[in-house]
Structure formats: structure tokens, C-alpha cells
N, C-alpha and C. Protein backbone atom coordinates (compact mmCIF):
# COMPACT_ATOMS: atom_id res chain seq x y z
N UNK A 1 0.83 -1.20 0.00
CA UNK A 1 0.00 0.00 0.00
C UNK A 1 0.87 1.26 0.00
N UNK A 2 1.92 1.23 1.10
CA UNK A 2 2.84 2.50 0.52
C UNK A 2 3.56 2.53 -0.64
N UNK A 3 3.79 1.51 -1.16
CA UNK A 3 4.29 1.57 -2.41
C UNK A 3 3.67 2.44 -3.32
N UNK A 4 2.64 1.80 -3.82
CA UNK A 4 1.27 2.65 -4.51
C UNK A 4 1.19 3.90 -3.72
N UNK A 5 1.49 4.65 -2.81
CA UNK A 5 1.05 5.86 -2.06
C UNK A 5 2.08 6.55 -2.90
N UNK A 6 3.85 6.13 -2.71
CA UNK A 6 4.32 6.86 -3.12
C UNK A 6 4.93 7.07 -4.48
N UNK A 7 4.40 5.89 -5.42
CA UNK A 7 4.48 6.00 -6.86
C UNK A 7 3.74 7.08 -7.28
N UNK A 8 2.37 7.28 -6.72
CA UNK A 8 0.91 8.09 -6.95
C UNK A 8 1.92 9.59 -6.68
N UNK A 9 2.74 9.51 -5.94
CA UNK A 9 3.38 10.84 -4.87
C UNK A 9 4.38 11.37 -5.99
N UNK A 10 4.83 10.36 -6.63
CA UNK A 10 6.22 11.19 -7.51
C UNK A 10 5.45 11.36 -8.95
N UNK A 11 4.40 10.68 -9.24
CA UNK A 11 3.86 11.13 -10.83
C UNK A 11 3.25 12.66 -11.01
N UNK A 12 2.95 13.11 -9.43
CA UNK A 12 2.08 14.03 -8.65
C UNK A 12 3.33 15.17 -8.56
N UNK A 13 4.26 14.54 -8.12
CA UNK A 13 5.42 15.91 -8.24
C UNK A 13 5.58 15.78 -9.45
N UNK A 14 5.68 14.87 -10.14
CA UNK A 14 6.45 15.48 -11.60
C UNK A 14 5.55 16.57 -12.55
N UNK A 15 4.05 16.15 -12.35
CA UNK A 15 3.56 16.78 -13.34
C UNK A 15 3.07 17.89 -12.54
N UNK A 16 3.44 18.30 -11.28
CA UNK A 16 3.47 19.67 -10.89
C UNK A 16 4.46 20.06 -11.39
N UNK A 17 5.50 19.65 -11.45
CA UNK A 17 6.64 20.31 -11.75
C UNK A 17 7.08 20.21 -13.59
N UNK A 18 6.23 19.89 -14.19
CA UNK A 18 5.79 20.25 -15.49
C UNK A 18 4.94 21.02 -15.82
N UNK A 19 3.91 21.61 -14.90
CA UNK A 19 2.82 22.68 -15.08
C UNK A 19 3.63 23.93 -15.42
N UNK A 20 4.47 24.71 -14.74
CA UNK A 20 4.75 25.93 -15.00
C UNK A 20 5.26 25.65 -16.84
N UNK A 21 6.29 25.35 -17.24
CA UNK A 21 6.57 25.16 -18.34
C UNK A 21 5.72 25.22 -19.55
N UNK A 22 4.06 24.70 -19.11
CA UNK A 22 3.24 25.27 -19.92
C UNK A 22 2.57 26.06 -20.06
N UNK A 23 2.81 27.16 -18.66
CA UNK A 23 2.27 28.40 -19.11
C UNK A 23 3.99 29.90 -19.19
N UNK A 24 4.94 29.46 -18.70
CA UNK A 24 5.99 30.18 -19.23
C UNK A 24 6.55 30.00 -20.41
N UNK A 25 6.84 28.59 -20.82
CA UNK A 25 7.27 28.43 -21.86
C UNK A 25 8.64 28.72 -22.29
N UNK A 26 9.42 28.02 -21.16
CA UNK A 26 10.49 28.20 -20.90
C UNK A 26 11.39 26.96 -21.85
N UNK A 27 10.79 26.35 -22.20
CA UNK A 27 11.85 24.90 -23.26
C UNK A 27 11.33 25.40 -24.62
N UNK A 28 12.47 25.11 -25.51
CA UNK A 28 12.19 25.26 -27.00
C UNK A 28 13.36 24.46 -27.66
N UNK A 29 12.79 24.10 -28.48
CA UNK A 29 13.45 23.07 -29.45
C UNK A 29 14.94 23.54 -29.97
N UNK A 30 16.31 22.48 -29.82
CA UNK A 30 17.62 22.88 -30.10
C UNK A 30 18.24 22.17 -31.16
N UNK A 31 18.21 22.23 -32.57
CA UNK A 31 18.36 21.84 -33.22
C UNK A 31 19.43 21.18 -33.10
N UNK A 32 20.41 22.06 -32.81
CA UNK A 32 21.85 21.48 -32.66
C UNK A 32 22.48 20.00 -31.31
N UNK A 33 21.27 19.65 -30.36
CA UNK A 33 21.17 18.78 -29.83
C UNK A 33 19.83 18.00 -30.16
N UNK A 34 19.08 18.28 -31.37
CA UNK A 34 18.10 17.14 -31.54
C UNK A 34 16.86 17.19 -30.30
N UNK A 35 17.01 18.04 -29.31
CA UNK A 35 15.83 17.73 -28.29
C UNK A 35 15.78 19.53 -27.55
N UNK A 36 14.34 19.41 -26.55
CA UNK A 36 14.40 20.46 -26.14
C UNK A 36 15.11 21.16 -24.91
N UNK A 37 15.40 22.22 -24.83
CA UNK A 37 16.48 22.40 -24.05
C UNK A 37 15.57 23.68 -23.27
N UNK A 38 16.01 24.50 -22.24
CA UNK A 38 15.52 25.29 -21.13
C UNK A 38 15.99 26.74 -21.97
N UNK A 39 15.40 27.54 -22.33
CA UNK A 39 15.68 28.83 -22.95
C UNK A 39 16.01 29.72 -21.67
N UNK A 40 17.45 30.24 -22.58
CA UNK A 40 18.23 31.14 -21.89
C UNK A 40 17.70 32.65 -21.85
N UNK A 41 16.53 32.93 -21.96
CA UNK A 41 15.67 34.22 -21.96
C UNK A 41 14.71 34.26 -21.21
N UNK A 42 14.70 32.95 -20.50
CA UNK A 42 13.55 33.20 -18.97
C UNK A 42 13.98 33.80 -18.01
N UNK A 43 13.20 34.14 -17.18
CA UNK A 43 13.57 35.03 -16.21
C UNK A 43 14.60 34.68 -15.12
N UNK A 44 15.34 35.54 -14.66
CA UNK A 44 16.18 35.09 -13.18
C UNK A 44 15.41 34.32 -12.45
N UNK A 45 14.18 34.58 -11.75
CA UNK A 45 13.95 34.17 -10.63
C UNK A 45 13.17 33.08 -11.28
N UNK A 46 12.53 32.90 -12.32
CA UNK A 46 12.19 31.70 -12.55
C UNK A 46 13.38 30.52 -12.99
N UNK A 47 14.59 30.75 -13.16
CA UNK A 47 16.01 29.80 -13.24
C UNK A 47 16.00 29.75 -12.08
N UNK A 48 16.06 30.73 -11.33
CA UNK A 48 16.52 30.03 -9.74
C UNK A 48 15.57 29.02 -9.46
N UNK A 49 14.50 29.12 -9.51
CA UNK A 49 13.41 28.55 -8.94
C UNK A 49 13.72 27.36 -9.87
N UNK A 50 13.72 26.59 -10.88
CA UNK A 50 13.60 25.57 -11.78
C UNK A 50 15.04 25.04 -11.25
N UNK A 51 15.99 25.88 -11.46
CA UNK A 51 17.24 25.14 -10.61
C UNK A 51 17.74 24.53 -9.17
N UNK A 52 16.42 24.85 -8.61
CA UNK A 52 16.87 25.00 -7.01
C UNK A 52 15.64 23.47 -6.99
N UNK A 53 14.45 23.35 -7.01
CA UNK A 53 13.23 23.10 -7.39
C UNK A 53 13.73 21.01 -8.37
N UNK A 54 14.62 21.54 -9.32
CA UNK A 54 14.60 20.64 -9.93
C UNK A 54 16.34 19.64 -10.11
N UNK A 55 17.04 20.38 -9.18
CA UNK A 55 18.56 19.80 -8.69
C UNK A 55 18.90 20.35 -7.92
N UNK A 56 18.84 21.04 -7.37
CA UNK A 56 19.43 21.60 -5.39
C UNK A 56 18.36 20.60 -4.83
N UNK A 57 17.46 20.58 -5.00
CA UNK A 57 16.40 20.02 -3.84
C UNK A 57 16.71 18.10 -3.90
N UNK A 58 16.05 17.83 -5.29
CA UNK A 58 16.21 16.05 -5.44
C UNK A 58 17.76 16.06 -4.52
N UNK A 59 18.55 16.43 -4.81
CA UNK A 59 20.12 16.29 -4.43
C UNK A 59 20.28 16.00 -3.23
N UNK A 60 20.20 17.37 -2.32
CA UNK A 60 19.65 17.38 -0.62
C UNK A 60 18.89 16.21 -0.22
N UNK A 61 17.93 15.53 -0.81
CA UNK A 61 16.99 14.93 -0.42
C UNK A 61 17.83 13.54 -0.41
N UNK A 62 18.20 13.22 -1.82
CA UNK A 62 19.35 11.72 -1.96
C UNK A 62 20.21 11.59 -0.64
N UNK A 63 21.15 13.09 -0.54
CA UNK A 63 21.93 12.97 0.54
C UNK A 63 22.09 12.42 1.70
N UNK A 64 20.21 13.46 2.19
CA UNK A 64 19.66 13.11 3.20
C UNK A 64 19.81 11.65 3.17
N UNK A 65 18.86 11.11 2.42
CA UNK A 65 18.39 9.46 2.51
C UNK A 65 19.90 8.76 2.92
N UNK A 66 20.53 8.81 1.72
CA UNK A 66 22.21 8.35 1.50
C UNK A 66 22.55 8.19 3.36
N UNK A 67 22.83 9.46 4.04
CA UNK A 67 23.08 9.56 4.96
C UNK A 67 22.52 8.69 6.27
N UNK A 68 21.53 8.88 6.39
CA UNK A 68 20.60 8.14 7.13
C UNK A 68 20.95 6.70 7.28
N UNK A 69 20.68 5.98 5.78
CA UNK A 69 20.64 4.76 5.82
C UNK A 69 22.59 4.00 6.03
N UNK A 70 23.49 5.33 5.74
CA UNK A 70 24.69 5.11 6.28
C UNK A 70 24.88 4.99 7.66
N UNK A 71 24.05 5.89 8.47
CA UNK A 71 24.30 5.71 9.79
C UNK A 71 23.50 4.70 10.54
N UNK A 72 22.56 4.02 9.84
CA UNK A 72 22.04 2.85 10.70
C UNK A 72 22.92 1.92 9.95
N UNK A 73 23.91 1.53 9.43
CA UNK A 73 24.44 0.59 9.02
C UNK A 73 25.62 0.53 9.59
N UNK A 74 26.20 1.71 10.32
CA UNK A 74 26.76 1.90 11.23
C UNK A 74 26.18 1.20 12.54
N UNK A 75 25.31 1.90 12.85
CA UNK A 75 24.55 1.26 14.36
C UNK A 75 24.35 -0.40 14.25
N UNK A 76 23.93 -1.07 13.05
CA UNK A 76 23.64 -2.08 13.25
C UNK A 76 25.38 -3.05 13.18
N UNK A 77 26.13 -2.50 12.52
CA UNK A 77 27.48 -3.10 12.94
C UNK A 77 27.69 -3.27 13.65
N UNK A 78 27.65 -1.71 14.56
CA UNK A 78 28.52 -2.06 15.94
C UNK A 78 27.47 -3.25 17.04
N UNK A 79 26.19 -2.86 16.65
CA UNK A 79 25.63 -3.93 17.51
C UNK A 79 25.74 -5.94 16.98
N UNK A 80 26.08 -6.03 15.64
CA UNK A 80 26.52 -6.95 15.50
C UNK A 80 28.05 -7.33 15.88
N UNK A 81 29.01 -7.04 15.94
CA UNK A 81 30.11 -7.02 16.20
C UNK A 81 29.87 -7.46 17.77
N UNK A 82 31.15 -8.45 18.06
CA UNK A 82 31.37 -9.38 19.02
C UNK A 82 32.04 -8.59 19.90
């Protein structure tokens, strides 16, 4: 059941986090890489926000996890250890 909670949870962030894009209209097609790319004529604060939003944050969050599950693997060593 959490599984399904949090599959439902990330399709839910993503396509929030595809909404703005269709009303700024911030990606346009790059010929020279074949796909669409983030136009360099959007606004500052909307780059910060798409940059912070869409790799500062996931990043922090990995870390977090990363971290965590390092330090109970710690704890459970030392409590295995003779």
C-alpha cells in the first residue's frame, strides 16, 4: 500500500513540476542537440526557482536518505560485532 502511495506521490510531483513550463514556456526546441532544451531568456527568478526546485532540492533529499541509511548501518554493525 505504501508503495502505490508513493508511486501516486512522484507522478504528482512530476507533473506539478511540469505545469509551470506550460504556461511560461520556458523549453524550445535545439536543433543542434536534436531535443528540447531550457531557454536562456527566462527570467532570473524563474532559473533560480527551476534550478533550485529541480537539482538543489532532489540532491539534498538523496543525501539526506544516502546519509541516514549510512548511519544505521553503522549502528547495526557495531551492535553486530562481538
Amino acid at each position: 500500500k505504501n508503495s502505490v502511495c508513493y508511486v501516486l506521490l512522484i507522478w504528482a510531483l512530476t507533473v506539478l513540476a511540469i505545469v509551470p513550463n506550460l504556461f511560461v514556456g520556458s523549453l524550445q526546441y535545439d536543433p543542434r542537440v536534436y531535443s528540447c532544451t531550457f531557454e536562456q531568456s527566462a527570467s532570473s527568478a524563474y532559473t533560480i526557482a527551476v534550478v533550485f526546485f529541480h537539482f538543489i532540492l532532489p540532491i539534498m533529499i538523496v543525501t539526506y536518505c544516502y546519509l541516514r541509511i549510512w548511519v544505521l548501518v553503522i549502528q547495526v554493525r557495531r551492535r553486530v560485532k562481538p
